[in-house]
N, C-alpha and C. Protein backbone atom coordinates (compact mmCIF):
# COMPACT_ATOMS: atom_id res chain seq x y z
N UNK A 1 0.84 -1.19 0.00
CA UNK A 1 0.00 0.00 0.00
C UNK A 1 0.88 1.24 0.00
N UNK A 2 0.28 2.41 -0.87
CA UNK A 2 0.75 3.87 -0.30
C UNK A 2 0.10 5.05 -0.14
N UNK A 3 1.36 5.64 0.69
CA UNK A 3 0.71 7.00 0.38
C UNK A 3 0.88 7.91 -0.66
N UNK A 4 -0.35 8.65 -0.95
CA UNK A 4 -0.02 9.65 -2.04
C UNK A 4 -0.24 11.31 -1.39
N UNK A 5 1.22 12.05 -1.38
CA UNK A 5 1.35 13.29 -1.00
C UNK A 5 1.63 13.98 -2.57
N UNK A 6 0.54 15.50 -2.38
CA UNK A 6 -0.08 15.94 -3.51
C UNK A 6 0.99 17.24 -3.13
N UNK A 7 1.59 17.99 -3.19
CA UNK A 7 2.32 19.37 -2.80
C UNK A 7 3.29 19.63 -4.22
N UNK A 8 2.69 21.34 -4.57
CA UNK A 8 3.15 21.72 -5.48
C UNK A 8 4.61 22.67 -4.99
N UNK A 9 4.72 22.94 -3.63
CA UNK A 9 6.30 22.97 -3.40
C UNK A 9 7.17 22.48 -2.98
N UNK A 10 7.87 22.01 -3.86
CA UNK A 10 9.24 21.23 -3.99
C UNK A 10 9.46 20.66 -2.47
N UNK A 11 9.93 21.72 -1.52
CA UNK A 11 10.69 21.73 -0.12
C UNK A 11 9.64 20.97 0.73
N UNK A 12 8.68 21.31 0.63
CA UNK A 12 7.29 21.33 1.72
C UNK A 12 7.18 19.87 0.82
N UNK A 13 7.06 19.74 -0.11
CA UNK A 13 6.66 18.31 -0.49
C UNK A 13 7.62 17.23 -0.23
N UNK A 14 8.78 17.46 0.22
CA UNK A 14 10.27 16.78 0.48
C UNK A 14 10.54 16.20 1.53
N UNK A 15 10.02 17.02 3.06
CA UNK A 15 10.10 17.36 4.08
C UNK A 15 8.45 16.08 4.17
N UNK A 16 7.42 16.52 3.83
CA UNK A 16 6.35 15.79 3.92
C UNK A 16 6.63 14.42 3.89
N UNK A 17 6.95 14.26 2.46
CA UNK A 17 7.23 12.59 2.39
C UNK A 17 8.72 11.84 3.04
N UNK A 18 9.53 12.99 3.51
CA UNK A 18 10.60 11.82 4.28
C UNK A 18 9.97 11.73 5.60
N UNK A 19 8.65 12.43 6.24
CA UNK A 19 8.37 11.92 7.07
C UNK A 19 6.86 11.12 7.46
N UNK A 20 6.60 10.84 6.06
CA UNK A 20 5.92 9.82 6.13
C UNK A 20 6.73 8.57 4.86
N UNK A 21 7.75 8.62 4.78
CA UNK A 21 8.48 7.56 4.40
C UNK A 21 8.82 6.75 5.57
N UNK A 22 9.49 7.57 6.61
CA UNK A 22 9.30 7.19 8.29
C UNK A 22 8.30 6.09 8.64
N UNK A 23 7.32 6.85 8.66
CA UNK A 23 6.27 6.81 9.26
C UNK A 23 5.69 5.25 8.31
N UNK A 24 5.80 5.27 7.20
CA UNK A 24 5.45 3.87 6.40
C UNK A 24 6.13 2.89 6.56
N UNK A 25 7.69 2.84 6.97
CA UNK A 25 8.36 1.69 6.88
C UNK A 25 8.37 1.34 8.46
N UNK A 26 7.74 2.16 9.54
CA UNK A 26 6.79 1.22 10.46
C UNK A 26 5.90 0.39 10.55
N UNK A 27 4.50 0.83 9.51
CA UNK A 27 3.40 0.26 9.44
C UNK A 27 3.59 -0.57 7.77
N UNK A 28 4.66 -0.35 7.34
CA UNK A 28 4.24 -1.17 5.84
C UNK A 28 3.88 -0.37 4.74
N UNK A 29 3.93 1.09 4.56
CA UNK A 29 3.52 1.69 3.56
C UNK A 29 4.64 2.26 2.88
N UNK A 30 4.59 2.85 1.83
CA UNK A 30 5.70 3.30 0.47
C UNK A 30 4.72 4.87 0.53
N UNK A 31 5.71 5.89 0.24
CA UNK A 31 5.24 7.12 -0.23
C UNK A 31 5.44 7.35 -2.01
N UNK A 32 4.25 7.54 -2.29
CA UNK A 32 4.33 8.32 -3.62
C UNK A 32 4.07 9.85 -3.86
N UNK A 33 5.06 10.40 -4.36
CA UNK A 33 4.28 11.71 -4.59
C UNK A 33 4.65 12.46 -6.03
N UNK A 34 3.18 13.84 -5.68
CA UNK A 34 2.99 13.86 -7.09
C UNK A 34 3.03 15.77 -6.62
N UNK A 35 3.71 16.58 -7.81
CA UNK A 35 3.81 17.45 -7.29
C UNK A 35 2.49 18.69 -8.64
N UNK A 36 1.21 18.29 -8.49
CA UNK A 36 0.21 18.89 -9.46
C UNK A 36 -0.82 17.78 -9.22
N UNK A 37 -1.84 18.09 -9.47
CA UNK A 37 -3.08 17.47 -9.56
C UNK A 37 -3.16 16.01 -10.19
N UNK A 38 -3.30 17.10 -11.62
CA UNK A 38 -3.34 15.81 -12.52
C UNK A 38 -2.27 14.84 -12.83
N UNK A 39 -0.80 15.32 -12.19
CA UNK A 39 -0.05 14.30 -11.57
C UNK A 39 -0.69 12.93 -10.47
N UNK A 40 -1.38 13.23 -9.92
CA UNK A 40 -2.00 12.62 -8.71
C UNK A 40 -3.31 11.44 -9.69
N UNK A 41 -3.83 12.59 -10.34
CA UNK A 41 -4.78 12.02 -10.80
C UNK A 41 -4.30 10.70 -11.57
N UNK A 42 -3.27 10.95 -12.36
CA UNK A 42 -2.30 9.83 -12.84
C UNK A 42 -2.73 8.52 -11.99
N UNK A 43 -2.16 8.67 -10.94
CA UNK A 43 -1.89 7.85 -10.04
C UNK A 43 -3.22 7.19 -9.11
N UNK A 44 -3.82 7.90 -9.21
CA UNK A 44 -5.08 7.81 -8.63
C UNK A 44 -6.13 6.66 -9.79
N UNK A 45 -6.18 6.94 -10.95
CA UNK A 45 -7.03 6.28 -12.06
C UNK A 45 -6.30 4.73 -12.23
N UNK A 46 -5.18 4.92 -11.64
CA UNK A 46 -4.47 3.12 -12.05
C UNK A 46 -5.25 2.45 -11.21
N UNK A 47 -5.33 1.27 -12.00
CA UNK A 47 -6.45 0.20 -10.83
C UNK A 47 -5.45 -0.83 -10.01
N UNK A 48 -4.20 -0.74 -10.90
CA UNK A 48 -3.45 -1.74 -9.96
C UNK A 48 -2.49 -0.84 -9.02
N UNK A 49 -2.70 0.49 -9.05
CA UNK A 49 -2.07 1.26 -7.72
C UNK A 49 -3.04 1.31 -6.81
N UNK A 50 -2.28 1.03 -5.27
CA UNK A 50 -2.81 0.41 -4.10
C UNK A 50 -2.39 1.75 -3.45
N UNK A 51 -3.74 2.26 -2.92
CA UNK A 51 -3.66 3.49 -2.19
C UNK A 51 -4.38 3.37 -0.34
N UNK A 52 -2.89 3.63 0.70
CA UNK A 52 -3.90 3.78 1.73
C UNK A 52 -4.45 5.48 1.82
N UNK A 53 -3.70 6.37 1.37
CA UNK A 53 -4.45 7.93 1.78
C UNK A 53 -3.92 9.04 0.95
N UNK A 54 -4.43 9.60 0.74
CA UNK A 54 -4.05 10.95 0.04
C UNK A 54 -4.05 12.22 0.96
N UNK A 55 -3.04 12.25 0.83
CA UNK A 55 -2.40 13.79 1.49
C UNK A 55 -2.42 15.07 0.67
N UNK A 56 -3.29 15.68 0.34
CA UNK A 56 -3.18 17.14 -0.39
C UNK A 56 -2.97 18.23 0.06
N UNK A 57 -2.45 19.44 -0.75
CA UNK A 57 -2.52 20.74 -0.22
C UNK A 57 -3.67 21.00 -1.05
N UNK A 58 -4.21 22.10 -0.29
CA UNK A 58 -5.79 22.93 -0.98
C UNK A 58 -5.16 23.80 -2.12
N UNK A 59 -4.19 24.59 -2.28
CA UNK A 59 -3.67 25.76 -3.18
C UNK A 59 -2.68 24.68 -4.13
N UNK A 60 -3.59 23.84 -4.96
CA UNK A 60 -2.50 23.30 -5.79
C UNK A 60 -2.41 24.21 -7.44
N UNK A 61 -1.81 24.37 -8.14
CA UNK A 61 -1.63 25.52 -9.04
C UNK A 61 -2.46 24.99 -10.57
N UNK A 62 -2.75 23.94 -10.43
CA UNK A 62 -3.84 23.38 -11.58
C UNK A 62 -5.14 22.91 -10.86
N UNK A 63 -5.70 22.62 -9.65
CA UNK A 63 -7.04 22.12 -9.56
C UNK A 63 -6.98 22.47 -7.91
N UNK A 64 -8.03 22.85 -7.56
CA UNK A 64 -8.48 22.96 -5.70
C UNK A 64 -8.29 21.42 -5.24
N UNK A 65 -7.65 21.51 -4.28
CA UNK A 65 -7.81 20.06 -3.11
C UNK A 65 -8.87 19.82 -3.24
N UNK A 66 -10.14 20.78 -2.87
CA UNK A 66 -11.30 19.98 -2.77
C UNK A 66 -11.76 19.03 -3.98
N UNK A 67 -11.21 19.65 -5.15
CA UNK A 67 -11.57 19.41 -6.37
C UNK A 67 -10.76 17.91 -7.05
N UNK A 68 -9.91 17.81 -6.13
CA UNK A 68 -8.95 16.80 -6.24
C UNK A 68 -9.47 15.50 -5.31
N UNK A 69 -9.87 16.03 -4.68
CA UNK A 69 -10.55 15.20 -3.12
C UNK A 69 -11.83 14.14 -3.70
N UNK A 70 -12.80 14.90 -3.95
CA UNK A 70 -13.31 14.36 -4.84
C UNK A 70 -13.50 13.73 -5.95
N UNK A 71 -12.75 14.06 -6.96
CA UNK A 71 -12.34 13.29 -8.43
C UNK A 71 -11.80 12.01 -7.56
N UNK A 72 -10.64 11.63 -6.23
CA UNK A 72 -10.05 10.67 -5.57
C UNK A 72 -11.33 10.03 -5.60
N UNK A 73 -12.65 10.25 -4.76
CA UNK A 73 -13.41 9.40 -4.04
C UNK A 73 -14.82 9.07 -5.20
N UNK A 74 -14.36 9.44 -6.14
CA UNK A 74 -15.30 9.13 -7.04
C UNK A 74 -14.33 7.52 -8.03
N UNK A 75 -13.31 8.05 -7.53
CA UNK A 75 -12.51 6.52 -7.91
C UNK A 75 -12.61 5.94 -7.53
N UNK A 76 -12.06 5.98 -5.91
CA UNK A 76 -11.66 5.35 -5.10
C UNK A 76 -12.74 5.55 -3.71
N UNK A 77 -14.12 5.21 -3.49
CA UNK A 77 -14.90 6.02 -2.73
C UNK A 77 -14.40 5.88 -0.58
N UNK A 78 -13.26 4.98 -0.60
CA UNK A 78 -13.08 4.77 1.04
C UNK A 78 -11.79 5.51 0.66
N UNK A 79 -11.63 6.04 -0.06
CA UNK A 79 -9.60 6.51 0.43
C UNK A 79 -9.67 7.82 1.29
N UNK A 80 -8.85 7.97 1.99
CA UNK A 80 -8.75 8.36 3.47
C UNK A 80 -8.21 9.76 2.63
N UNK A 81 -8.45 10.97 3.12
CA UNK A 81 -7.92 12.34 2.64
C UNK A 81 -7.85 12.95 3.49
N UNK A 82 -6.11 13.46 3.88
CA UNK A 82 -6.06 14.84 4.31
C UNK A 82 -5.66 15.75 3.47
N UNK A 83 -6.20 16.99 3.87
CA UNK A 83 -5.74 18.42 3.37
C UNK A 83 -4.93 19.22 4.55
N UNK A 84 -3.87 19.49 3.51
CA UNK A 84 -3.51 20.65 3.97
C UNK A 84 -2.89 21.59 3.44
N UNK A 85 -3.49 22.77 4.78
CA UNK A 85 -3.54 24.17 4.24
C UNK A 85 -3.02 25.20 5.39
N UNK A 86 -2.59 26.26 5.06
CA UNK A 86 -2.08 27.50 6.05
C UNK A 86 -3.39 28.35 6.03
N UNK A 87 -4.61 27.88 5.35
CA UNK A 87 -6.03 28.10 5.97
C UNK A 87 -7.23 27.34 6.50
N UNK A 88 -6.31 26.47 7.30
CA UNK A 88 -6.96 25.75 7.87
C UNK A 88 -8.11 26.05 8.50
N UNK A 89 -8.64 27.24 9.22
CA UNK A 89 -9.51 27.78 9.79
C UNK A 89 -10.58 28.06 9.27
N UNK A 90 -10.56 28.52 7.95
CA UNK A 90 -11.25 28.90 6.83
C UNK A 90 -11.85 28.05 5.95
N UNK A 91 -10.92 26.81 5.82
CA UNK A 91 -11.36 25.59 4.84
C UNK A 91 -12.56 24.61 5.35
N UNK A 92 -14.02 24.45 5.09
CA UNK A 92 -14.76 23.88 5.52
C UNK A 92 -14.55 22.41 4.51
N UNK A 93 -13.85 21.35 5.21
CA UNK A 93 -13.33 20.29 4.80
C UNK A 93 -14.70 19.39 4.60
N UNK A 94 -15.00 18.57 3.70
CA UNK A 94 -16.20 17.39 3.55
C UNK A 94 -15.99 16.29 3.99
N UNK A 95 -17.31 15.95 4.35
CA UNK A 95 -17.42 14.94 5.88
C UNK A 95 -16.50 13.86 5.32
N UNK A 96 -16.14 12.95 6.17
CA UNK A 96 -15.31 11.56 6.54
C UNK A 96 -13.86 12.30 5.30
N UNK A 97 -13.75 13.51 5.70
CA UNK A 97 -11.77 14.06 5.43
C UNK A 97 -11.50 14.33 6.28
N UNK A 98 -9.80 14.67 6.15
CA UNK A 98 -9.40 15.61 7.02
C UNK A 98 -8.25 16.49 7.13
N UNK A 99 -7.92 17.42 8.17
CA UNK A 99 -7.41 18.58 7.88
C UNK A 99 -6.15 18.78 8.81
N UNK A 100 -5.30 19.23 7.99
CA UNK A 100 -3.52 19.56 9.15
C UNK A 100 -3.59 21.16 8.44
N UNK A 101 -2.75 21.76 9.57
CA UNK A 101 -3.03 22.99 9.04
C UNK A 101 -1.26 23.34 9.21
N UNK A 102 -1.27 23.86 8.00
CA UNK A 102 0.28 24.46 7.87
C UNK A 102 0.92 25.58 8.79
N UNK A 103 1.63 26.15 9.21
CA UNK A 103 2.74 24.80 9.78
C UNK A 103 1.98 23.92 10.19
N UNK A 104 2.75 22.38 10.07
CA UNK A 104 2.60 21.54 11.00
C UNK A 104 4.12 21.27 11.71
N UNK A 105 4.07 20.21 12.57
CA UNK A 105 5.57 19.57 13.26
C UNK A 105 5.78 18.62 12.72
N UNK A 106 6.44 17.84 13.20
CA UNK A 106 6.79 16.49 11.78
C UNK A 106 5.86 15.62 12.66
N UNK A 107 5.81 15.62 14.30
CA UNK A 107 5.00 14.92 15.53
C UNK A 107 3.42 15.02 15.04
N UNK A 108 3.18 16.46 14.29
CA UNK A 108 1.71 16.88 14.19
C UNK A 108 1.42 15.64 13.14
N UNK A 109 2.58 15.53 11.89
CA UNK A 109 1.70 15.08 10.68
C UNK A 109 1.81 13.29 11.74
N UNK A 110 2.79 13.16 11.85
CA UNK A 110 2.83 11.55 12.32
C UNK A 110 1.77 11.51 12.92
N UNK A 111 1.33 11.87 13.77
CA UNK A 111 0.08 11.89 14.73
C UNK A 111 -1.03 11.18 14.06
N UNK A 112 -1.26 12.38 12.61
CA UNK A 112 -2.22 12.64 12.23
C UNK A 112 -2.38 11.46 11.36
N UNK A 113 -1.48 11.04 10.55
CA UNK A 113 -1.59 10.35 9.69
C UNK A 113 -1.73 8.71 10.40
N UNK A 114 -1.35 8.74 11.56
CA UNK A 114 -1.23 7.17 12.07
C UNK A 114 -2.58 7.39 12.54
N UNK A 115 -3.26 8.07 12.84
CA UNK A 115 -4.60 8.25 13.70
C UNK A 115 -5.52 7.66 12.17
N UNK A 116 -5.34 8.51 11.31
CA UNK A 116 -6.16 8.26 10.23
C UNK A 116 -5.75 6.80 9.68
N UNK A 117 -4.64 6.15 9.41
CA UNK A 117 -4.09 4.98 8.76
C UNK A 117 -4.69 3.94 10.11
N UNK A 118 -4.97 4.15 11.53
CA UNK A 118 -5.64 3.26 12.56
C UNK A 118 -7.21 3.27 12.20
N UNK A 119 -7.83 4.16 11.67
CA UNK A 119 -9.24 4.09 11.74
C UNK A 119 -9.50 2.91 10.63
N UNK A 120 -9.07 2.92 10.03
CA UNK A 120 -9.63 1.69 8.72
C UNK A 120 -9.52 0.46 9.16
């Protein structure tokens, strides 16, 4: 299984997945990432790619998270989604997602992501 982290900057997308590269070769997961939408979407439409969650940012520079979020669960209708955003406050996220708000700590995303990768 993996994860798929969606971040259209370079650093922030770097930093993300070495720490859920971490975080996978505890529980068994591989990070994929895609730095644009329809990069994701790529990845998302394969039937033989095995997805436990999608990690997005909302401000991606070709399509809205939300917009991405959805196209995911119209594929894939149980895959687990967080967003994140440095408007976290503002972003009214859709039911059974969820939300890290930029900054995070590397403790915040681990948290978050093992909390969400335990519920299934």
């Amino acid at each position: 299984m993996h994860l798929l982290v969606v971040e259209d900057d370079d650093i922030v997308r770097m930093l993300m997945v070495d720490v859920l590269d971490e975080l996978g070769s505890e529980l068994g997961f591989e990070t994929l990432e895609a730095s644009c939408a329809h990069a994701a979407l790529a990845i998302l439409e394969n039937p033989d790619q095995s997805l436990a969650l999608l990690m997005t940012d909302v401000g991606l520079p070709d399509m809205r998270g939300e917009e991405l979020a959805a196209r995911a669960r119209a594929l894939r209708p149980t895959l687990p989604v967080l967003f994140a955003s440095g408007y976290a406050e503002s972003l009214d996220v859709p039911e059974g997602m969820h939300m890290i708000g930029k900054p995070f700590s590397i403790d915040q995303l681990r948290d978050k992501v093992s909390g969400m990768l335990g519920q299934r």
